[in-house]
Protein backbone atom coordinates (compact mmCIF):
# COMPACT_ATOMS: atom_id res chain seq x y z
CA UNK A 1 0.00 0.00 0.00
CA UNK A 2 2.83 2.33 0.56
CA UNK A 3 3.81 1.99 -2.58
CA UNK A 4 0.70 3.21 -3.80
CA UNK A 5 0.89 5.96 -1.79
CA UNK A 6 4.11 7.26 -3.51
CA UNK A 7 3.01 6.62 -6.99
CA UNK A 8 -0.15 8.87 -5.50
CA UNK A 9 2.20 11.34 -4.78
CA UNK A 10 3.93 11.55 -8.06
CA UNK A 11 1.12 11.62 -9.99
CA UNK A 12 -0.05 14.04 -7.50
CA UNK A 13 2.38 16.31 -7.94
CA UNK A 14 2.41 15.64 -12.05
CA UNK A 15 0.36 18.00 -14.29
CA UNK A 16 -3.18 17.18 -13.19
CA UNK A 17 -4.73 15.76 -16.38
CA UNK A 18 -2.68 12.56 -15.81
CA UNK A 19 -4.76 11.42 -13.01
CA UNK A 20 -7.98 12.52 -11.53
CA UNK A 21 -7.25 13.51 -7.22
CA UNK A 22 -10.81 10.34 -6.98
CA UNK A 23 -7.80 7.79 -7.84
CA UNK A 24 -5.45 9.00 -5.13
CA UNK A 25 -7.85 8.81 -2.39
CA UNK A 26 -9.25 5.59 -3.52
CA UNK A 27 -5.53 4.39 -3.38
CA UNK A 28 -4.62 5.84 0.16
CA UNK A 29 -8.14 4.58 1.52
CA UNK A 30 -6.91 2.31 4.20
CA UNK A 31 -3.20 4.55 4.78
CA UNK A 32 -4.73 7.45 6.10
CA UNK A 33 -8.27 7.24 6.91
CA UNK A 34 -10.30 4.67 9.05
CA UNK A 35 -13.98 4.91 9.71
CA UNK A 36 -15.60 6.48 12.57
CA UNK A 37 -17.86 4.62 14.79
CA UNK A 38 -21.33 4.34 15.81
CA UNK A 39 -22.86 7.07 17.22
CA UNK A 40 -24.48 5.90 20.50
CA UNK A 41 -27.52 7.47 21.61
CA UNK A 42 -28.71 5.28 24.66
CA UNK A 43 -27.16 4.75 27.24
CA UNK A 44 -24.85 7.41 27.33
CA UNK A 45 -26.06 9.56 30.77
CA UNK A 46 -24.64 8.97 34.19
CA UNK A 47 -27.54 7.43 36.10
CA UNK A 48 -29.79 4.72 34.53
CA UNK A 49 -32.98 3.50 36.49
CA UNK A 50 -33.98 0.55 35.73
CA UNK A 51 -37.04 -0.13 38.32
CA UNK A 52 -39.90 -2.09 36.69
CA UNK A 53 -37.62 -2.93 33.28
CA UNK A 54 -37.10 -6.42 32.51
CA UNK A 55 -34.24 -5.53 30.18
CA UNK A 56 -32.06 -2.66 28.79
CA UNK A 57 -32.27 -1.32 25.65
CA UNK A 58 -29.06 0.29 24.08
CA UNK A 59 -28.92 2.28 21.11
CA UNK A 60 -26.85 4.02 18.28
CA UNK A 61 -27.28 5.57 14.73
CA UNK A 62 -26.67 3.06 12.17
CA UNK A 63 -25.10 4.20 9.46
CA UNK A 64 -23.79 2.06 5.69
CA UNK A 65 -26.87 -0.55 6.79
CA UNK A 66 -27.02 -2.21 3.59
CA UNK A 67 -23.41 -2.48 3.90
CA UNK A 68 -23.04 -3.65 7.44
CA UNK A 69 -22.67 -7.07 7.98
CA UNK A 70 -22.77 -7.20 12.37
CA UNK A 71 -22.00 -4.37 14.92
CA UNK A 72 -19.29 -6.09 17.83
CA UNK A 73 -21.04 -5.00 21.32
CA UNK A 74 -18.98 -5.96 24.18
CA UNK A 75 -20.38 -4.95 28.11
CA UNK A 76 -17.59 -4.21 30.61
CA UNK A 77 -18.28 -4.09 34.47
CA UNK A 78 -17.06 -0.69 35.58
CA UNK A 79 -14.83 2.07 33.86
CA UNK A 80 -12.08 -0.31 31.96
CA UNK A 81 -12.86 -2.35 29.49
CA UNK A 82 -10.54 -4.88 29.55
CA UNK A 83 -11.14 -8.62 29.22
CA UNK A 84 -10.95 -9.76 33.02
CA UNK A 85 -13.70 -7.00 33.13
CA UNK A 86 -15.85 -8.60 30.03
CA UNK A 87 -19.66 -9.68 30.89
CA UNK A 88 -21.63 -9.85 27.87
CA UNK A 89 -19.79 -9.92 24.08
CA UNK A 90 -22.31 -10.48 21.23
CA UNK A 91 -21.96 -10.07 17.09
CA UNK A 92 -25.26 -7.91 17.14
CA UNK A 93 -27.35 -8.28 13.81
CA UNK A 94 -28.23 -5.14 12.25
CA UNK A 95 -31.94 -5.56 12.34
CA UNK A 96 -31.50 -6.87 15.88
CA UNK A 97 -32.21 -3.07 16.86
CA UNK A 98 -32.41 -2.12 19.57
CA UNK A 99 -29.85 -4.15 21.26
CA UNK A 100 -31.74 -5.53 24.89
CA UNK A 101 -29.43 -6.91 27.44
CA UNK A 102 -31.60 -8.80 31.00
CA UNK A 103 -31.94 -6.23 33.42
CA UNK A 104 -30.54 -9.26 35.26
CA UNK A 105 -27.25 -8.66 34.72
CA UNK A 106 -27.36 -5.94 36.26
CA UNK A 107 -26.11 -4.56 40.11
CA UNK A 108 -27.19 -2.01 41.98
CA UNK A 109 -24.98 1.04 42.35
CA UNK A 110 -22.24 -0.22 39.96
CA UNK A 111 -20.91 1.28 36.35
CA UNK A 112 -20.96 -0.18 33.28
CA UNK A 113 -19.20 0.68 30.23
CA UNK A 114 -20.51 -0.52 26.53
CA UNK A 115 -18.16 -0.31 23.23
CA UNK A 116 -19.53 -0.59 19.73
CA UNK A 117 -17.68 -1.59 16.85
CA UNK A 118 -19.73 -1.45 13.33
CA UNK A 119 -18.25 -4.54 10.88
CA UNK A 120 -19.02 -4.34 7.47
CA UNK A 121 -19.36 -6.92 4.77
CA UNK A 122 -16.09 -6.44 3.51
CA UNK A 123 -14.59 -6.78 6.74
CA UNK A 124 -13.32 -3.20 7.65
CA UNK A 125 -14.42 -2.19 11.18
CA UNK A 126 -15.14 0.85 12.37
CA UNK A 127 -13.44 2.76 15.21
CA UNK A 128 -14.59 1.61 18.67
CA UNK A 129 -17.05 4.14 20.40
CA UNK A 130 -17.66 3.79 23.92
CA UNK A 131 -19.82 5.03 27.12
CA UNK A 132 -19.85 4.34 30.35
CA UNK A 133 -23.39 4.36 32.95
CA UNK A 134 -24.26 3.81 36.23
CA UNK A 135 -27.41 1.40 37.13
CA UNK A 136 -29.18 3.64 40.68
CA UNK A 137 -31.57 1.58 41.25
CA UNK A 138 -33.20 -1.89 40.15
């Protein structure tokens, strides 16, 4: 790919009927640019109540749907999400929306933090997005 990227660059800097500036940054696609993630709309506030629920419904914008093949939804208990910190990872279908997780698996009084990575088709990912909660009462 790096090669590409120089040939980019010397066409670039060539007289600009050679090559049209669409082939360059369809050539330095992956080098320089990586896609942002899901925007996440719920939950992203401090306190969540969850009195009365059954379950918890998360949810984000979804964005290239035809395109995406799964979104990667991993639930951490508490700020870091690390793996010895890992209690619910699932390969979330895209018209599996919204997302419910058992109230269940929830405590009282703790945080939680979710990350969402969108996967498409072709196998690029998206960049993780993340948000963290706190459960006040159950």
């Amino acid at each position: 790919m790096k090669v590409a990227a120089v040939i980019c660059l010397v066409l670039f800097l060539s007289p600009p009927l050679l090559i049209p500036d669409l082939y360059c940054s369809v050539l330095m696609k992956d080098d320089f640019r990586s896609m942002p993630g899901p925007t996440l709309l719920y939950p992203v506030t401090d306190d969540i109540v969850l009195s009365g629920k059954d379950h918890l419904e998360f949810k984000w914008i979804r964005t290239r749907f035809a395109e995406t093949d799964y979104f990667d939804f991993r639930l951490y208990r508490g700020y870091n999400a690390t793996g010895q910190n890992l209690i619910l990872k699932d390969k979330v279908d895209s018209a599996n929306y919204p997302f419910r997780v058992p109230a269940s698996l929830f405590e009282n009084n703790r945080v939680y933090t979710w990350v969402l990575v969108q996967v498409l088709r072709d196998g690029e990912k998206s960049d993780r997005t993340f948000s963290s909660f706190k459960i006040v009462k159950k």
